[in-house]
Protein backbone atom coordinates (compact mmCIF):
# COMPACT_ATOMS: atom_id res chain seq x y z
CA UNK A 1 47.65 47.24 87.32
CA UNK A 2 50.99 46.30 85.79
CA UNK A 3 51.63 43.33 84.06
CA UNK A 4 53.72 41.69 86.20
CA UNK A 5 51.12 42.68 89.10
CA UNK A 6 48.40 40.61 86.21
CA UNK A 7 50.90 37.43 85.93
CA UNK A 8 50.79 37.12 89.46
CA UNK A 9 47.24 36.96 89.78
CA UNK A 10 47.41 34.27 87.61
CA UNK A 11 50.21 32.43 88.91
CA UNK A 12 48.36 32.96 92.36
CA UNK A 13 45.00 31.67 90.66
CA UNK A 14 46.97 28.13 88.92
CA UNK A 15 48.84 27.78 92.18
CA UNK A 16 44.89 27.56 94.28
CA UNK A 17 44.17 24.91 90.92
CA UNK A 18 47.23 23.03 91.53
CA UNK A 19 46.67 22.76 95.14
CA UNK A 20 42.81 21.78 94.99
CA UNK A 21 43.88 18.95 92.35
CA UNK A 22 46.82 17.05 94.35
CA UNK A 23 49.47 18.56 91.78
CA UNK A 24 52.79 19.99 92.56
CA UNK A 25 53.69 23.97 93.58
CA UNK A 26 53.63 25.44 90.24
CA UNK A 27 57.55 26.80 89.81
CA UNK A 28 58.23 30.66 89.66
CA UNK A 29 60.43 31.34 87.33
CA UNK A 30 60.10 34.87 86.52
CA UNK A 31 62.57 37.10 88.43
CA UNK A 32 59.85 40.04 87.33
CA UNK A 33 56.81 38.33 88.34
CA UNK A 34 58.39 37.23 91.65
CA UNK A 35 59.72 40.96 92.49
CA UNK A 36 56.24 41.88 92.48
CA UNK A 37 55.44 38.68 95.08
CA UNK A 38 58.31 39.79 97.21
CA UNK A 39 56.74 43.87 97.20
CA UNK A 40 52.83 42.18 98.31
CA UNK A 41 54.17 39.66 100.77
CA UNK A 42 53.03 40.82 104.45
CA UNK A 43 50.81 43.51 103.10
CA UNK A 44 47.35 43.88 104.55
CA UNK A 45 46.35 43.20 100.93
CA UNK A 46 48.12 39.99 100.58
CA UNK A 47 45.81 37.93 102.48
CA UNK A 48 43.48 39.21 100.64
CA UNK A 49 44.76 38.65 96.94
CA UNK A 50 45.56 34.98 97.65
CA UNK A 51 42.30 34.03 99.00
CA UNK A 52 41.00 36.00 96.11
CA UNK A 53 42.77 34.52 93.43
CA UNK A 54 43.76 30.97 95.44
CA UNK A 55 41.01 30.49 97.51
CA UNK A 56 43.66 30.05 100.49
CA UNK A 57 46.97 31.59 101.95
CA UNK A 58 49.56 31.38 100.00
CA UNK A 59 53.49 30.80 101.36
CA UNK A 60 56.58 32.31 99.67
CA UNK A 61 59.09 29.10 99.90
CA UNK A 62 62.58 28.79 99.43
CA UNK A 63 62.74 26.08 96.51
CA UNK A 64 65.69 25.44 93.99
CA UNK A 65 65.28 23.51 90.72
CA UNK A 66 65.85 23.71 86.86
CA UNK A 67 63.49 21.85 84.07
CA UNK A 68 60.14 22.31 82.31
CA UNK A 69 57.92 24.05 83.79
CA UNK A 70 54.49 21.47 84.04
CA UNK A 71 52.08 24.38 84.45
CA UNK A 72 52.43 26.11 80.94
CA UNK A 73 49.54 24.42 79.60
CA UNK A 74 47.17 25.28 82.35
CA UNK A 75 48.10 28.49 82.10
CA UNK A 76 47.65 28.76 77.95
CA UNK A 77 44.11 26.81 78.72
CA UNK A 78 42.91 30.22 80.54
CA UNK A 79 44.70 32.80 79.30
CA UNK A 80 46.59 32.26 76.08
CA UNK A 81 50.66 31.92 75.15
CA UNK A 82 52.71 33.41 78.09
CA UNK A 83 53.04 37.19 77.72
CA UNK A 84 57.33 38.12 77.75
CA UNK A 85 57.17 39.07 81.48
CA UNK A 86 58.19 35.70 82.31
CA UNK A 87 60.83 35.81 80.46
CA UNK A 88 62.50 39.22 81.80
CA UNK A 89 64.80 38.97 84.48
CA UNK A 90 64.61 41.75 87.82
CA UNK A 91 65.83 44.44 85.70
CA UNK A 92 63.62 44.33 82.97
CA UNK A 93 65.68 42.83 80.41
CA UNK A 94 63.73 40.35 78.28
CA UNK A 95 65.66 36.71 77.60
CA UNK A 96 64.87 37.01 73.49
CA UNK A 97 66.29 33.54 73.12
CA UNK A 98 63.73 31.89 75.73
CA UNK A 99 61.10 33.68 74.08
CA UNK A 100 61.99 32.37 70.65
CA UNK A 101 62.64 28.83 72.46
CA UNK A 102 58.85 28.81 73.93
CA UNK A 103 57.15 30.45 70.99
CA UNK A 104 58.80 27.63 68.56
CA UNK A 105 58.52 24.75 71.08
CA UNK A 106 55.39 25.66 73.59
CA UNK A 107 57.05 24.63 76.05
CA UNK A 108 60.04 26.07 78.98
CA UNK A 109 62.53 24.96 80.83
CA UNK A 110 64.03 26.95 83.57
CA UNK A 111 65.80 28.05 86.77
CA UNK A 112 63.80 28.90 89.77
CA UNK A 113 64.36 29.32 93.76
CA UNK A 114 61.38 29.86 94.81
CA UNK A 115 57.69 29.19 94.88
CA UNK A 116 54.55 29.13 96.86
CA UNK A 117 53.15 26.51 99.59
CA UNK A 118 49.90 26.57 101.48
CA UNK A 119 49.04 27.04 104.59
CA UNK A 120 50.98 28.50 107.51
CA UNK A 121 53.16 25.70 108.09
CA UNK A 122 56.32 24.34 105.69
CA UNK A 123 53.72 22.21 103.93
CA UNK A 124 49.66 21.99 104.69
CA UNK A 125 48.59 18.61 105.12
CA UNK A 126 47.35 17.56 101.46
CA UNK A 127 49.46 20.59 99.58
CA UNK A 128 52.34 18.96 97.99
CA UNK A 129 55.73 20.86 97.56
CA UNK A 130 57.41 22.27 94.32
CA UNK A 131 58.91 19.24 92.68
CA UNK A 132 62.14 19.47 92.44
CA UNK A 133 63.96 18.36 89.20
């Protein structure tokens, strides 16, 4: 399993926390984690991973925004600092300086325009959408 293909089982896993808690879409900011989302979407196995890791479909959503990104924490709670794959763009170039920014600070701030959502409507009932900054 690749890394990115491991990030997004997590991702997948704090997005099912998020949702089961009230919170906000966590933001995907990671053009290398979200490739791999954009190869699984509509595959048998899909379905499959999200209930999995989720513990319910998860949507692929259309959603622009730039600031911190609120689920760093719960992510370094289960599984440590965040590995450099979120920081490396589509074509596998790493962004050094946002590394050096989030090892120094613990904390990022970034672009993203997209992001998950439950259900199979725009929004479940009681799943809140990506806040947008």
């Amino acid at each position: 399993m690749s890394t990115a293909t491991t990030e997004l089982r997590r991702f997948l896993t704090i997005t099912g926390q998020c949702f089961k808690t009230g919170q906000s879409a966590p933001e995907m900011f990671s053009p290398a984690v979200d490739g791999v989302w954009h190869d699984l979407l509509g595959t048998p196995g899909y379905e499959a991973l999200c209930l999995e890791t989720a513990g319910q479909p998860i949507r692929h959503v259309t959603n622009n925004g730039h600031g911190p990104i609120a689920w760093v924490a719960a992510y370094e709670e289960a599984y440590g600092p965040l590995p450099e794959i979120w920081f490396t763009d589509a074509d596998g170039t790493v962004d050094q300086d946002a590394v050096a920014r989030y090892r120094q600070t613990g904390t990022v701030v970034a672009e993203w325009d997209c992001g998950p959502a439950g259900g199979d409507g725009d929004v479940a009932p009681g799943q809140p959408e990506t806040a947008r900054r």
